[in-house]
C-alpha atoms as a PDB file:
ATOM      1  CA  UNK A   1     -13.206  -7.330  -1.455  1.00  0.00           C
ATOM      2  CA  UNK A   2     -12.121  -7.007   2.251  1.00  0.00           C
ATOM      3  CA  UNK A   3      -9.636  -9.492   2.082  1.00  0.00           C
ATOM      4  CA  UNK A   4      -7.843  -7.657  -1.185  1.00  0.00           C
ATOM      5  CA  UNK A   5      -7.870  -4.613   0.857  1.00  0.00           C
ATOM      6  CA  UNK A   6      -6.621  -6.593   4.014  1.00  0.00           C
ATOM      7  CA  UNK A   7      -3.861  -8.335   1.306  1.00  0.00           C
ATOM      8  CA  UNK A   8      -2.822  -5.241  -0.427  1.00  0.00           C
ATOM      9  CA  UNK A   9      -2.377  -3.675   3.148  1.00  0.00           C
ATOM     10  CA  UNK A  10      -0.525  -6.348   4.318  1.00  0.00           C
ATOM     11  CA  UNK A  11       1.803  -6.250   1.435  1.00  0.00           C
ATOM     12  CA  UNK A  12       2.275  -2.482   2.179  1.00  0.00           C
ATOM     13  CA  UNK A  13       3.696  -2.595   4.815  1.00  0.00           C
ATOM     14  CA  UNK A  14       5.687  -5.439   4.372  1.00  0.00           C
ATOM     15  CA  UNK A  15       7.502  -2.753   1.763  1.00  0.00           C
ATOM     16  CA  UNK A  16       7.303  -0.083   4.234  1.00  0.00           C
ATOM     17  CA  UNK A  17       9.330  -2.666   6.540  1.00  0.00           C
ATOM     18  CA  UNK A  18      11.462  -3.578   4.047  1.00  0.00           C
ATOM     19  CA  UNK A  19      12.692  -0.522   2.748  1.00  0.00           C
ATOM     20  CA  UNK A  20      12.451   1.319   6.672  1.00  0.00           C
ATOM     21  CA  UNK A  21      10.025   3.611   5.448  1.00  0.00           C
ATOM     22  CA  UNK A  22       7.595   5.537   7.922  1.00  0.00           C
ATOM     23  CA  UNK A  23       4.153   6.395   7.587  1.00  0.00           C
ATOM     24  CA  UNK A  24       4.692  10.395   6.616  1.00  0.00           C
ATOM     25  CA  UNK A  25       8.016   9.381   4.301  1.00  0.00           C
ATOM     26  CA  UNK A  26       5.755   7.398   2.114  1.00  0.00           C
ATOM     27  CA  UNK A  27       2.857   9.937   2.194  1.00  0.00           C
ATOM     28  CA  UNK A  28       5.862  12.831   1.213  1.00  0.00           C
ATOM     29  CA  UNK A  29       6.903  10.273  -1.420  1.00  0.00           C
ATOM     30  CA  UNK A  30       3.818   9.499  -2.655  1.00  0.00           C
ATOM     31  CA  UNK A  31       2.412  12.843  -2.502  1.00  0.00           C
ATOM     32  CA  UNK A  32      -0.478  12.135  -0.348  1.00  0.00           C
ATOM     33  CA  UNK A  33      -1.160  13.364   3.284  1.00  0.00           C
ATOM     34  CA  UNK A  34       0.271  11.420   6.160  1.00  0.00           C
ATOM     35  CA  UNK A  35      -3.904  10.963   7.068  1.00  0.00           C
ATOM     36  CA  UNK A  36      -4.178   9.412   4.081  1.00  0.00           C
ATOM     37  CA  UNK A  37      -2.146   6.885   4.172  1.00  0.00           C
ATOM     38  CA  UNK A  38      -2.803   6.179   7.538  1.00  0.00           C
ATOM     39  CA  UNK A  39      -6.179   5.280   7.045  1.00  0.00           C
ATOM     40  CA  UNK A  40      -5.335   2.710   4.576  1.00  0.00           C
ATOM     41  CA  UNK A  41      -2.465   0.810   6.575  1.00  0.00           C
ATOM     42  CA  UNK A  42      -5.013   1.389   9.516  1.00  0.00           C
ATOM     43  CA  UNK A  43      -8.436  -0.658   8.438  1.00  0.00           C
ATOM     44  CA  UNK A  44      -9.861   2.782   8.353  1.00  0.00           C
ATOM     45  CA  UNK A  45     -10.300   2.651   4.936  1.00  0.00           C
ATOM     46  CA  UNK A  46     -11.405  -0.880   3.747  1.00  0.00           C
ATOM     47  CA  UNK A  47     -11.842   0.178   0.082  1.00  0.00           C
ATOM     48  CA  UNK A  48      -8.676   2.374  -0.898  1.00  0.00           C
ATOM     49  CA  UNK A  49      -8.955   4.140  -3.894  1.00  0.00           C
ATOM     50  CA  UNK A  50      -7.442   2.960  -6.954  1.00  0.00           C
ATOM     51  CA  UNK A  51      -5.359   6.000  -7.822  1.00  0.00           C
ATOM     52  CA  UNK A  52      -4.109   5.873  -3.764  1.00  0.00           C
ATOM     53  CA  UNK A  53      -2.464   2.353  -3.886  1.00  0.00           C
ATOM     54  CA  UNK A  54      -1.031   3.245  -6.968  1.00  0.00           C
ATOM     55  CA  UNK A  55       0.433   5.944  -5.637  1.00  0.00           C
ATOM     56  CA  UNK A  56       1.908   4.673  -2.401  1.00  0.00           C
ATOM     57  CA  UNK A  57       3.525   1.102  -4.667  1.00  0.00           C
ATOM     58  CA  UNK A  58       4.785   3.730  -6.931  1.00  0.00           C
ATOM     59  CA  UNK A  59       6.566   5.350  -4.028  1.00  0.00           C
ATOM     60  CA  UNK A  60       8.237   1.939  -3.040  1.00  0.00           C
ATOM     61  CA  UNK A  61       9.473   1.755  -6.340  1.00  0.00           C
ATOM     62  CA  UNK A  62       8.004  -0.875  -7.686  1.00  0.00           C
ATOM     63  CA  UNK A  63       5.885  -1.241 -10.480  1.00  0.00           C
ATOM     64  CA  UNK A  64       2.253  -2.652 -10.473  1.00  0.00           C
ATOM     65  CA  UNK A  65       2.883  -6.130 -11.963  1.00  0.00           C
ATOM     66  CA  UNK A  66       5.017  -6.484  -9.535  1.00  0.00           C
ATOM     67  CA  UNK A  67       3.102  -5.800  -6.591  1.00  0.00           C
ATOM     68  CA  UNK A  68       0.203  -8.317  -7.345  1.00  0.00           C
ATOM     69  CA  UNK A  69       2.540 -10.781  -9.296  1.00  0.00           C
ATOM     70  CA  UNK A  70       3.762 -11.344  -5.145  1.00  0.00           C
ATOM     71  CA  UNK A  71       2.325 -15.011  -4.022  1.00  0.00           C
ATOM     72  CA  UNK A  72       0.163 -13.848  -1.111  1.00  0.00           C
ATOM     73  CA  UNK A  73      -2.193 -12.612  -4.009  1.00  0.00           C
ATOM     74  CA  UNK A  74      -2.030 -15.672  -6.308  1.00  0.00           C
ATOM     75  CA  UNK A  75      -5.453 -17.375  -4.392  1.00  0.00           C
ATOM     76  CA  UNK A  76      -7.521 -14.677  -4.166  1.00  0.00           C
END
C-alpha cells in the first residue's frame, strides 16, 4: 500500500509541476484545505483518502483513468 501512496504522490506532483500549480491553488481548486493537501504530498498521510485524491486529480483536470492508466503505475 505504501508504495501506491508514495506512486500516486509522486504523480501529483508531477501535475502540480506540470501545470505550475501551488500547494493552496490546488487545495482552492479542489476544495480542500491547504493542510490537507499538504499532508498528502508531504508523507504525512501515507493512506489518503479515496474521496481526497479524487478530488485533487479532478482539480488537474484530468479524469481518473487517466491518472492510473500513466506507466509509473502499470507494475504495481
Amino acid at each position: 500500500m505504501q508504495l501506491l501512496s508514495n506512486t500516486i504522490r509522486d504523480h501529483i506532483k508531477e501535475l502540480m509541476q506540470q501545470q505550475n500549480l501551488t500547494v493552496s491553488e490546488l487545495a482552492r481548486r479542489s476544495e480542500l484545505t491547504q493542510s490537507t493537501v499538504d499532508s498528502v504530498l508531504h508523507t504525512q498521510n501515507t493512506n489518503p483518502r479515496i474521496d481526497t485524491i479524487h478530488k485533487m486529480i479532478k482539480a488537474l483536470n484530468i479524469s481518473i483513468p487517466e491518472f492510473f492508466n500513466h506507466p509509473k503505475f502499470k507494475d504495481l
